[in-house]
PDB file of N, CA and C in Angstrom:
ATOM      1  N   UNK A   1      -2.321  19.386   6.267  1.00  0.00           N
ATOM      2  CA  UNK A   1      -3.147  18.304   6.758  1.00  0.00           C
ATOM      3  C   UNK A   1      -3.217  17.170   5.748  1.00  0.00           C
ATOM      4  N   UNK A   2      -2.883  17.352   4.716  1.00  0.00           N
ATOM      5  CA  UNK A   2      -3.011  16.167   3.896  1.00  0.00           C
ATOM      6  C   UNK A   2      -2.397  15.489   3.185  1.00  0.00           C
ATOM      7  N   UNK A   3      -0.760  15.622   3.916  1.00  0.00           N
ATOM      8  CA  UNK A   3       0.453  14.609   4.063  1.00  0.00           C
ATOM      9  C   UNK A   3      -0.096  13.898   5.122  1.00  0.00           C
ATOM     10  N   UNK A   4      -0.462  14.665   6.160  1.00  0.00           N
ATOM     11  CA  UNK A   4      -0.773  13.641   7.787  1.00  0.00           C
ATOM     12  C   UNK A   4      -1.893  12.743   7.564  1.00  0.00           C
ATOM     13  N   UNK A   5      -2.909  12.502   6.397  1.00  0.00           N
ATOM     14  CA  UNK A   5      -4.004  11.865   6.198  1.00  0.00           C
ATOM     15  C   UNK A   5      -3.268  11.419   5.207  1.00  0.00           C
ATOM     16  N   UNK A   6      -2.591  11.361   4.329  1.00  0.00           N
ATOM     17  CA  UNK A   6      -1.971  10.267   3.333  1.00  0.00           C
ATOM     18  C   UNK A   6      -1.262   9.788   3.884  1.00  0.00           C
ATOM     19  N   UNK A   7      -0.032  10.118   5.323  1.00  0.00           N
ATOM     20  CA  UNK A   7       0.193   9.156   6.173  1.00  0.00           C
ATOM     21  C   UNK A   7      -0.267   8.087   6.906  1.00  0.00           C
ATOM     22  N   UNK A   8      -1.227   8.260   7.614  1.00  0.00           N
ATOM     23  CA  UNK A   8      -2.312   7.658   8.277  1.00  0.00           C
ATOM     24  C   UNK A   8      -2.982   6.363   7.779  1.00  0.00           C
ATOM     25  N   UNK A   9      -3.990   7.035   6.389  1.00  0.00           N
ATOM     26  CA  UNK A   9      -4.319   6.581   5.553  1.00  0.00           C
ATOM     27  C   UNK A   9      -2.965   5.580   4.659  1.00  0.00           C
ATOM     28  N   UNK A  10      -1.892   5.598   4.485  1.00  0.00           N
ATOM     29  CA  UNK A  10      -0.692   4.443   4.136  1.00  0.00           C
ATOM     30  C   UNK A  10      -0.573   3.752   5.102  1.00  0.00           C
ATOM     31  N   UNK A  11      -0.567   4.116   6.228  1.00  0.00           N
ATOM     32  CA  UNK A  11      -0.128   3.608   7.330  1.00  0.00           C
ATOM     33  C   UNK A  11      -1.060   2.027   7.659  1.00  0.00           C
ATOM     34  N   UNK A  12      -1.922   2.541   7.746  1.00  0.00           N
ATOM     35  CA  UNK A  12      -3.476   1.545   7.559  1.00  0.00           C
ATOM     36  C   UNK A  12      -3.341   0.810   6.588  1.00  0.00           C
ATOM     37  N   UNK A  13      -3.342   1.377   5.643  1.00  0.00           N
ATOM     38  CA  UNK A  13      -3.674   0.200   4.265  1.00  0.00           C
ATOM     39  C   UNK A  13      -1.940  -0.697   4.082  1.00  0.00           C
ATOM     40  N   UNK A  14      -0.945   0.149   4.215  1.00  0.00           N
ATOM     41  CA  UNK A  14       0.275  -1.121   4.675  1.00  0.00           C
ATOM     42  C   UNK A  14      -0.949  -2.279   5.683  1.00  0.00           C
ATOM     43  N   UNK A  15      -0.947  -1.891   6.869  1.00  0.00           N
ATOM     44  CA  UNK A  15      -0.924  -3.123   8.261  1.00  0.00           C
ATOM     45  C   UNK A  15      -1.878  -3.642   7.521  1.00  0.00           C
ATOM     46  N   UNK A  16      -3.265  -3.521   6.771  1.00  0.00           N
ATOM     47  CA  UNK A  16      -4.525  -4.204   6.247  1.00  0.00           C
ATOM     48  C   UNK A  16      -3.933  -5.442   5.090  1.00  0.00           C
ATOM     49  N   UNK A  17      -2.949  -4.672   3.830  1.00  0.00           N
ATOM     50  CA  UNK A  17      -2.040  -5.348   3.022  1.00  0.00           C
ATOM     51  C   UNK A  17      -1.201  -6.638   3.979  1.00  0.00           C
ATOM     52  N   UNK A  18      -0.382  -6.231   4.850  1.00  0.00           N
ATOM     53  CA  UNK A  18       0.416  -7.366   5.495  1.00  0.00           C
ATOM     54  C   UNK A  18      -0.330  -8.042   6.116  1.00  0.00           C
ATOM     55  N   UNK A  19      -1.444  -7.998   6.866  1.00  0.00           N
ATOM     56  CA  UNK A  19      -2.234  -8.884   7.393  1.00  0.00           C
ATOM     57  C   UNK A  19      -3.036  -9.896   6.905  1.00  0.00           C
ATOM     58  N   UNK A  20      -3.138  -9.379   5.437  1.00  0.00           N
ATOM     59  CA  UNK A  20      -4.133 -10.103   4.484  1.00  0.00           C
ATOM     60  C   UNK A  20      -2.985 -11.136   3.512  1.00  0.00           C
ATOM     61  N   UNK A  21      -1.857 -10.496   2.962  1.00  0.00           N
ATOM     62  CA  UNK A  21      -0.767 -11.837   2.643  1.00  0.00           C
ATOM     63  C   UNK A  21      -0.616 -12.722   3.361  1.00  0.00           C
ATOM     64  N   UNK A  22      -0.340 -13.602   2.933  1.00  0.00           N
ATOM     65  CA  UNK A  22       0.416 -15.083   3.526  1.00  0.00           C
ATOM     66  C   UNK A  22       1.493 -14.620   3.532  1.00  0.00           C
ATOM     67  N   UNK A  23       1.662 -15.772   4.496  1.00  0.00           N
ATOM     68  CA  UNK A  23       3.462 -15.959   5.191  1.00  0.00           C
ATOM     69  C   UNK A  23       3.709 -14.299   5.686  1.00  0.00           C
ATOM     70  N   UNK A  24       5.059 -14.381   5.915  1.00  0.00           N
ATOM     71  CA  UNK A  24       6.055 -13.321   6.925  1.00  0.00           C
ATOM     72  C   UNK A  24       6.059 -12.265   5.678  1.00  0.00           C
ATOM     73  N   UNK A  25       6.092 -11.013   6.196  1.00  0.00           N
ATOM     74  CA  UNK A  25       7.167 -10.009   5.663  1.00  0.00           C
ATOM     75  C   UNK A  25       7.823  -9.476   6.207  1.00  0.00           C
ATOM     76  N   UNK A  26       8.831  -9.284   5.707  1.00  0.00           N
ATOM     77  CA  UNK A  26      10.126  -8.485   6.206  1.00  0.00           C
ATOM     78  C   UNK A  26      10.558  -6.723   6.496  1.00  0.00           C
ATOM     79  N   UNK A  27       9.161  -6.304   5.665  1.00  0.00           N
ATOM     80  CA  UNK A  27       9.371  -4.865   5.587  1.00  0.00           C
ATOM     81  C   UNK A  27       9.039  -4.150   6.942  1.00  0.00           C
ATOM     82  N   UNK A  28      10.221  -3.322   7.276  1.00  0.00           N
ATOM     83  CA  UNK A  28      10.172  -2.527   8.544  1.00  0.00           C
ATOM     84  C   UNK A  28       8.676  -1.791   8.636  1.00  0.00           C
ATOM     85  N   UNK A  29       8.320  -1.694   9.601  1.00  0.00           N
ATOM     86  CA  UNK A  29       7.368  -0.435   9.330  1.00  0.00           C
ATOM     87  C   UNK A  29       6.728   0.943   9.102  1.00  0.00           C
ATOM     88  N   UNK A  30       7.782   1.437   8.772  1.00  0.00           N
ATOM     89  CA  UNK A  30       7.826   2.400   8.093  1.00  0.00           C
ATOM     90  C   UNK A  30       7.846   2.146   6.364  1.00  0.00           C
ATOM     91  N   UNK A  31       8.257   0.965   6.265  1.00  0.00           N
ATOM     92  CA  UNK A  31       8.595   0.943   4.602  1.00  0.00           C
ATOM     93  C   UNK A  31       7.803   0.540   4.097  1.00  0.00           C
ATOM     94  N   UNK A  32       6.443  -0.465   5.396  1.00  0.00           N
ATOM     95  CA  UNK A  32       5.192  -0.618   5.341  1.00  0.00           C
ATOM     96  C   UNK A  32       4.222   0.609   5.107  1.00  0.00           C
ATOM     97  N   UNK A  33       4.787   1.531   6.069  1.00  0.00           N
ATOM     98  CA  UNK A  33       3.892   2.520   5.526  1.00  0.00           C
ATOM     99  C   UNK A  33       4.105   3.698   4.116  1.00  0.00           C
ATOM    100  N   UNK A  34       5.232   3.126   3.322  1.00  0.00           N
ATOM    101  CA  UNK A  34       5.078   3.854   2.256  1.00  0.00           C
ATOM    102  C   UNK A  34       4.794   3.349   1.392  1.00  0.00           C
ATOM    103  N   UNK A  35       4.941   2.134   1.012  1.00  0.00           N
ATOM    104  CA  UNK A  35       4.179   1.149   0.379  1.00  0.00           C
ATOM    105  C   UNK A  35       2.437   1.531   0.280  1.00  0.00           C
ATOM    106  N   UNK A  36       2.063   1.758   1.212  1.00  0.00           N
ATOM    107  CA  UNK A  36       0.793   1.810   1.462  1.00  0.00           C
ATOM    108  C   UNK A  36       0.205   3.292   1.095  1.00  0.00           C
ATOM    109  N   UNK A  37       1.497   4.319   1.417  1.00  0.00           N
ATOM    110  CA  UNK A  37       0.719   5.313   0.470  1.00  0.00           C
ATOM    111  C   UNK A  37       0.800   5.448  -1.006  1.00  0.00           C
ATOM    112  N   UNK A  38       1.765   4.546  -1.443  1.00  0.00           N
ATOM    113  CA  UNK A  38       2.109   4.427  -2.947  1.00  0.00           C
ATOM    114  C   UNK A  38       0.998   3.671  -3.586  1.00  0.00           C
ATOM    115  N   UNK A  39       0.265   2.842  -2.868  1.00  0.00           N
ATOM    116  CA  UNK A  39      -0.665   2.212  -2.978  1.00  0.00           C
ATOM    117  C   UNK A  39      -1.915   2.820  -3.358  1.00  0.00           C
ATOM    118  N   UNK A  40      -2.140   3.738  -2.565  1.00  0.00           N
ATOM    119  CA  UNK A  40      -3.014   4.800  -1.924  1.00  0.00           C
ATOM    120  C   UNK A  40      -3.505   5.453  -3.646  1.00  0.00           C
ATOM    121  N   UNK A  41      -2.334   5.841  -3.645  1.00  0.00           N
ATOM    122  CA  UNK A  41      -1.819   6.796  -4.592  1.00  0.00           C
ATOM    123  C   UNK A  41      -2.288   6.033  -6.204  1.00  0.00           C
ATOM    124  N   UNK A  42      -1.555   5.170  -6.464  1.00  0.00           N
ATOM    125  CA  UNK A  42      -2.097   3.979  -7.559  1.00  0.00           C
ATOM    126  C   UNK A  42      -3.763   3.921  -7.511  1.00  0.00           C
ATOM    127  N   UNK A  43      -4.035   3.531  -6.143  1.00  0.00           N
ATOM    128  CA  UNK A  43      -5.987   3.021  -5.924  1.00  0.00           C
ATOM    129  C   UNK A  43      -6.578   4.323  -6.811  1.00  0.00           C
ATOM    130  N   UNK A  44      -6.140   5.562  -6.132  1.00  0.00           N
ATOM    131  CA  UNK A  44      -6.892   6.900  -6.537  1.00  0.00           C
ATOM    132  C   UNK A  44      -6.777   7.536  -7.881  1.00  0.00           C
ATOM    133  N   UNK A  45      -5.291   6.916  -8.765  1.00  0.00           N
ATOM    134  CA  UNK A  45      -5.131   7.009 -10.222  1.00  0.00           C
ATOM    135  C   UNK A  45      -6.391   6.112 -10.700  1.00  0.00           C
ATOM    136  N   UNK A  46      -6.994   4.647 -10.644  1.00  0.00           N
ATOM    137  CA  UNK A  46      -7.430   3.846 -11.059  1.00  0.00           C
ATOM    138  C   UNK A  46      -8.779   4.595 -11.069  1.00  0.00           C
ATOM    139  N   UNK A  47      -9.462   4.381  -9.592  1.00  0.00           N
ATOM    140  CA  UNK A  47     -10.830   4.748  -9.633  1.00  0.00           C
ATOM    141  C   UNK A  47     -11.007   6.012 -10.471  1.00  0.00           C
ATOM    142  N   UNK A  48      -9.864   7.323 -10.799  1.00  0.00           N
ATOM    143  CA  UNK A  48     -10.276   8.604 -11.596  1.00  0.00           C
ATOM    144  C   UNK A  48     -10.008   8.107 -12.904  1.00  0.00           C
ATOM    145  N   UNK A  49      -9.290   7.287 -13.516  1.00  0.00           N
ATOM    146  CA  UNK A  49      -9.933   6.678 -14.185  1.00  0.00           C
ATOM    147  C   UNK A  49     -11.003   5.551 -14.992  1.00  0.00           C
ATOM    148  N   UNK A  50     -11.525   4.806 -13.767  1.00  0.00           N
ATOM    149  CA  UNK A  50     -13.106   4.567 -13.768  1.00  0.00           C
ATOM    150  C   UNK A  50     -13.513   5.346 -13.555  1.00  0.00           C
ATOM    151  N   UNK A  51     -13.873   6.691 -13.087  1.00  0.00           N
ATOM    152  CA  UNK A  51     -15.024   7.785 -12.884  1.00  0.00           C
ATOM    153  C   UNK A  51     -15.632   7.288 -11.834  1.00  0.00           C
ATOM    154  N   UNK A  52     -14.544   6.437 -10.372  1.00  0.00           N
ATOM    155  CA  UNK A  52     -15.523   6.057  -9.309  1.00  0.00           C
ATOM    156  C   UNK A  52     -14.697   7.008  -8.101  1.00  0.00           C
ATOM    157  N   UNK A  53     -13.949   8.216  -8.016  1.00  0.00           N
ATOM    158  CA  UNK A  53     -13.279   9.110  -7.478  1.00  0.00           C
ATOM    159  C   UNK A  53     -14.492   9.125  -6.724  1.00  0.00           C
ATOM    160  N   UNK A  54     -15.003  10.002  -6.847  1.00  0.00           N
ATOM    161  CA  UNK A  54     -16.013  10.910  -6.570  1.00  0.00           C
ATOM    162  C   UNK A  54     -17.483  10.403  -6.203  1.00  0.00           C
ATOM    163  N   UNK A  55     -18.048   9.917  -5.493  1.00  0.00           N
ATOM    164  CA  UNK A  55     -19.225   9.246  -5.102  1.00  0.00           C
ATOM    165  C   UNK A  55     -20.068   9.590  -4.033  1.00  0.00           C
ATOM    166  N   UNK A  56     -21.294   9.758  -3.878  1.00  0.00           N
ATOM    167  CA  UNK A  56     -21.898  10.330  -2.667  1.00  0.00           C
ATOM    168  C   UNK A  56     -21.955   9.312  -2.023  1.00  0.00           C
ATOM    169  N   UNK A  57     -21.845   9.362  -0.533  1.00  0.00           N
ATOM    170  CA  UNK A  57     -21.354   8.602   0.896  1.00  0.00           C
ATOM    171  C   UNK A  57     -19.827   7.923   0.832  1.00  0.00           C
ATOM    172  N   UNK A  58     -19.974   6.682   0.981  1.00  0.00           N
ATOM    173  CA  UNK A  58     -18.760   6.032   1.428  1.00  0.00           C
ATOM    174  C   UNK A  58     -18.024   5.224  -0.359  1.00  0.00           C
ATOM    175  N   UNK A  59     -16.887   5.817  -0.454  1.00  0.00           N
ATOM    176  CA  UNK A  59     -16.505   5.194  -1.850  1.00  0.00           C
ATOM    177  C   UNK A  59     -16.041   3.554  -2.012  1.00  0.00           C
ATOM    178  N   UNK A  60     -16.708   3.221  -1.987  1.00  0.00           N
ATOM    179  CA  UNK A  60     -16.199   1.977  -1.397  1.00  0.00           C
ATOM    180  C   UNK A  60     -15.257   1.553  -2.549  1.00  0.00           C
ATOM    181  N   UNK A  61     -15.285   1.555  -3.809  1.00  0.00           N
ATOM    182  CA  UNK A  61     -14.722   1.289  -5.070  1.00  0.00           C
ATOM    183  C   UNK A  61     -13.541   1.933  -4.833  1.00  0.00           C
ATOM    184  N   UNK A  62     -13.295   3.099  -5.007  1.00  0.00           N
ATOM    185  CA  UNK A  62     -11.778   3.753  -4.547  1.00  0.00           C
ATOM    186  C   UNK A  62     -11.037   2.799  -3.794  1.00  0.00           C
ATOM    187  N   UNK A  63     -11.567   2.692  -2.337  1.00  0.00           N
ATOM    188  CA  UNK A  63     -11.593   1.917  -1.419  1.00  0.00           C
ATOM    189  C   UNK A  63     -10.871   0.788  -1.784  1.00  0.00           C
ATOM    190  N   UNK A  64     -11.773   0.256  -2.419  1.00  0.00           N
ATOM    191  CA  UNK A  64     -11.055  -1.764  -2.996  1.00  0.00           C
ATOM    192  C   UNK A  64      -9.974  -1.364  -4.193  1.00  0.00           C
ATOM    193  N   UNK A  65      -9.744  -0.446  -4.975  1.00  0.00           N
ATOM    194  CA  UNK A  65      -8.566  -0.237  -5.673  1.00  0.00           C
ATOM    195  C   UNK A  65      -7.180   0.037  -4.742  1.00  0.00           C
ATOM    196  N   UNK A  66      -7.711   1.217  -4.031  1.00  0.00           N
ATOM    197  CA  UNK A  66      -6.337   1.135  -3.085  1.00  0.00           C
ATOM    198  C   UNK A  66      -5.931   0.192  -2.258  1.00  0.00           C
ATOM    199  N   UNK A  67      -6.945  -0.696  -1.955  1.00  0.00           N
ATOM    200  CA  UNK A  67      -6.677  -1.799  -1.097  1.00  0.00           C
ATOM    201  C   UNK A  67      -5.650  -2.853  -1.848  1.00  0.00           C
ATOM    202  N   UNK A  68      -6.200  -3.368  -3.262  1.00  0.00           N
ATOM    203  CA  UNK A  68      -6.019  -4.161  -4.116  1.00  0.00           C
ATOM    204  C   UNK A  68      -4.559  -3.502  -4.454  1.00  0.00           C
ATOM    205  N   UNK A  69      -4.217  -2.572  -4.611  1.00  0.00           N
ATOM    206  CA  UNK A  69      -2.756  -1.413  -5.049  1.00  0.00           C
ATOM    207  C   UNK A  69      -2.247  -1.778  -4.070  1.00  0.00           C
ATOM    208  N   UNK A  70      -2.461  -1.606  -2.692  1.00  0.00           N
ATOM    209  CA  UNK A  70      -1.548  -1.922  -1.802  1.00  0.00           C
ATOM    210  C   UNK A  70      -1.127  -3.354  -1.876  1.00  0.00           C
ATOM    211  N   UNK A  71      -1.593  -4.020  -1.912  1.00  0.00           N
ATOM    212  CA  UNK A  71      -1.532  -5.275  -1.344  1.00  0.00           C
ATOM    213  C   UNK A  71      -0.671  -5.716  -2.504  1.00  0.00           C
ATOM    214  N   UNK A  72      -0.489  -5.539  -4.011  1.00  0.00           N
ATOM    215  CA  UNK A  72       0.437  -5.838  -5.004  1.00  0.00           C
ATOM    216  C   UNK A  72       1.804  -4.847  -4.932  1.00  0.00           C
ATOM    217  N   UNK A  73       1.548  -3.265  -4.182  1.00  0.00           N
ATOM    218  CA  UNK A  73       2.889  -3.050  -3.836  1.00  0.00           C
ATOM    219  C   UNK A  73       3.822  -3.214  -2.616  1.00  0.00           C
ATOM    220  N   UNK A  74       2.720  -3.691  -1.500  1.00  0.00           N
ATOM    221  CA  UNK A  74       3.546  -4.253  -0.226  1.00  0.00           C
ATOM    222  C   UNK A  74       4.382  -5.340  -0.750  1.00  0.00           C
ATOM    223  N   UNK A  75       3.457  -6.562  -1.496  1.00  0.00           N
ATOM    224  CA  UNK A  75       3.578  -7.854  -1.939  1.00  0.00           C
ATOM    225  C   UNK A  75       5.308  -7.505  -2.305  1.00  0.00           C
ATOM    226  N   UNK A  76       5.373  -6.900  -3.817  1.00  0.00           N
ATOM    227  CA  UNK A  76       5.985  -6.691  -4.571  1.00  0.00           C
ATOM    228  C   UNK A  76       7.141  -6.079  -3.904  1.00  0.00           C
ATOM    229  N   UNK A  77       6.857  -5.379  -2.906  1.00  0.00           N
ATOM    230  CA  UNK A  77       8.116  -4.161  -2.047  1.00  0.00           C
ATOM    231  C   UNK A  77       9.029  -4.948  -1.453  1.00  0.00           C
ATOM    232  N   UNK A  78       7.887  -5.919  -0.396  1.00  0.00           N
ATOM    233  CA  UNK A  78       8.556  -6.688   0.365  1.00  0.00           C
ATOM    234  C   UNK A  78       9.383  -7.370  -0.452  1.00  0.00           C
ATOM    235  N   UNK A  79       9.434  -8.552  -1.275  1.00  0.00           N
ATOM    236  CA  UNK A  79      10.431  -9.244  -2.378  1.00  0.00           C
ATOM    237  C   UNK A  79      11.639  -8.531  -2.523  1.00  0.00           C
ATOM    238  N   UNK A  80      11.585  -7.165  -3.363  1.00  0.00           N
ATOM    239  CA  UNK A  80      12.430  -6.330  -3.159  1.00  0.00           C
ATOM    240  C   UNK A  80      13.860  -5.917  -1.720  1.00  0.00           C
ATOM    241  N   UNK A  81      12.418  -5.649  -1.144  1.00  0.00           N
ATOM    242  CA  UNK A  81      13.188  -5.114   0.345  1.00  0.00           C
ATOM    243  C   UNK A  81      14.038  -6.689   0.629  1.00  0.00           C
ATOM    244  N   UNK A  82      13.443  -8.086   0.502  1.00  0.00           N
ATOM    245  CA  UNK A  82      14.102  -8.752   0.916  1.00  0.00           C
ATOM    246  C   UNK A  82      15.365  -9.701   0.091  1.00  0.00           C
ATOM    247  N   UNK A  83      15.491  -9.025  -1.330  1.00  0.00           N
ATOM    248  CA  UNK A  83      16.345  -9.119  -2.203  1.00  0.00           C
ATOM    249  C   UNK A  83      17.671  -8.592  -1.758  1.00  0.00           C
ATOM    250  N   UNK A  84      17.210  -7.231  -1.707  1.00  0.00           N
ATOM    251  CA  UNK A  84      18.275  -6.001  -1.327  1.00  0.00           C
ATOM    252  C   UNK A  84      18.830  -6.122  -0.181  1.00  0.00           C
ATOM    253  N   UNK A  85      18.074  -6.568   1.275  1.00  0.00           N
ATOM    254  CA  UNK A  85      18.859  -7.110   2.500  1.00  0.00           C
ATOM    255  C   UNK A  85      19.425  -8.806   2.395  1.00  0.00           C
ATOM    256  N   UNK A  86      18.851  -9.431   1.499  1.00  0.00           N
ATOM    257  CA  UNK A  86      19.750 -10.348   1.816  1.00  0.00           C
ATOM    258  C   UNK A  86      20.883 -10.412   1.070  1.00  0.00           C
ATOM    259  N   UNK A  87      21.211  -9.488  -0.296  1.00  0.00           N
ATOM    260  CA  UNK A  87      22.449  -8.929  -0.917  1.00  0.00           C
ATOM    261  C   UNK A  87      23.294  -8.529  -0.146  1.00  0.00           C
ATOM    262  N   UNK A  88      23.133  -7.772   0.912  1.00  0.00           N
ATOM    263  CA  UNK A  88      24.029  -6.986   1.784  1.00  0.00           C
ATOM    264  C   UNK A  88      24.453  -8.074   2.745  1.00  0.00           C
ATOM    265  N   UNK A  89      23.671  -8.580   3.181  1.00  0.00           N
ATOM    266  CA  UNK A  89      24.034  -9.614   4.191  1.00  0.00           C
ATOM    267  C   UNK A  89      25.291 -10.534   3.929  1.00  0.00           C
ATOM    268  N   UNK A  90      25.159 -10.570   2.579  1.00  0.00           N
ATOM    269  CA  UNK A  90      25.822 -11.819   2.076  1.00  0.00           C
ATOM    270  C   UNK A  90      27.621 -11.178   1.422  1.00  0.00           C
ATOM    271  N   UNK A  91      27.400  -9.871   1.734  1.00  0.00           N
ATOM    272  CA  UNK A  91      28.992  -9.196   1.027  1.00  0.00           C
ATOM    273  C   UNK A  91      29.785  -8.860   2.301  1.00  0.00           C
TER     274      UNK A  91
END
């Protein structure tokens, strides 16, 4: 169960990340959604090291790290992703 909730959970925070950049991206969606768990993944390194993991009710701090993670590795992916396809395009 908790590949299918780190899916989910990427899945989301990709579409939240691309919606919140400017301009177009190019990344398929799927590549959106790994971005977003890599993101995920980064947010939840950060907050355990602030000591904001773990919080009674809603974490909202976790929350805005992974958000903030995503949104610099969609950012960053996409560039990439659109480096690498327009290399190919061009051979």
């Amino acid at each position: 169960m908790g590949w299918l909730w780190a899916i989910i959970v990427g899945f989301v925070l990709g579409l939240i990340a691309k919606a919140i950049l400017p301009g177009k991206q190019h990344s398929p969606l799927w590549l959106t959604t790994i971005f977003g768990i890599v993101g995920a993944i980064i947010g939840n390194s950060l907050a355990a090291g602030f000591g904001i993991d773990e919080t009674r009710g809603i974490d909202w701090g976790r929350h805005a790290l992974q958000l903030g993670a995503a949104l610099v590795v969609v950012g960053l992916g996409d560039m990439a992703y659109k480096m690498v396809k327009g290399n190919k395009q061009s051979a």
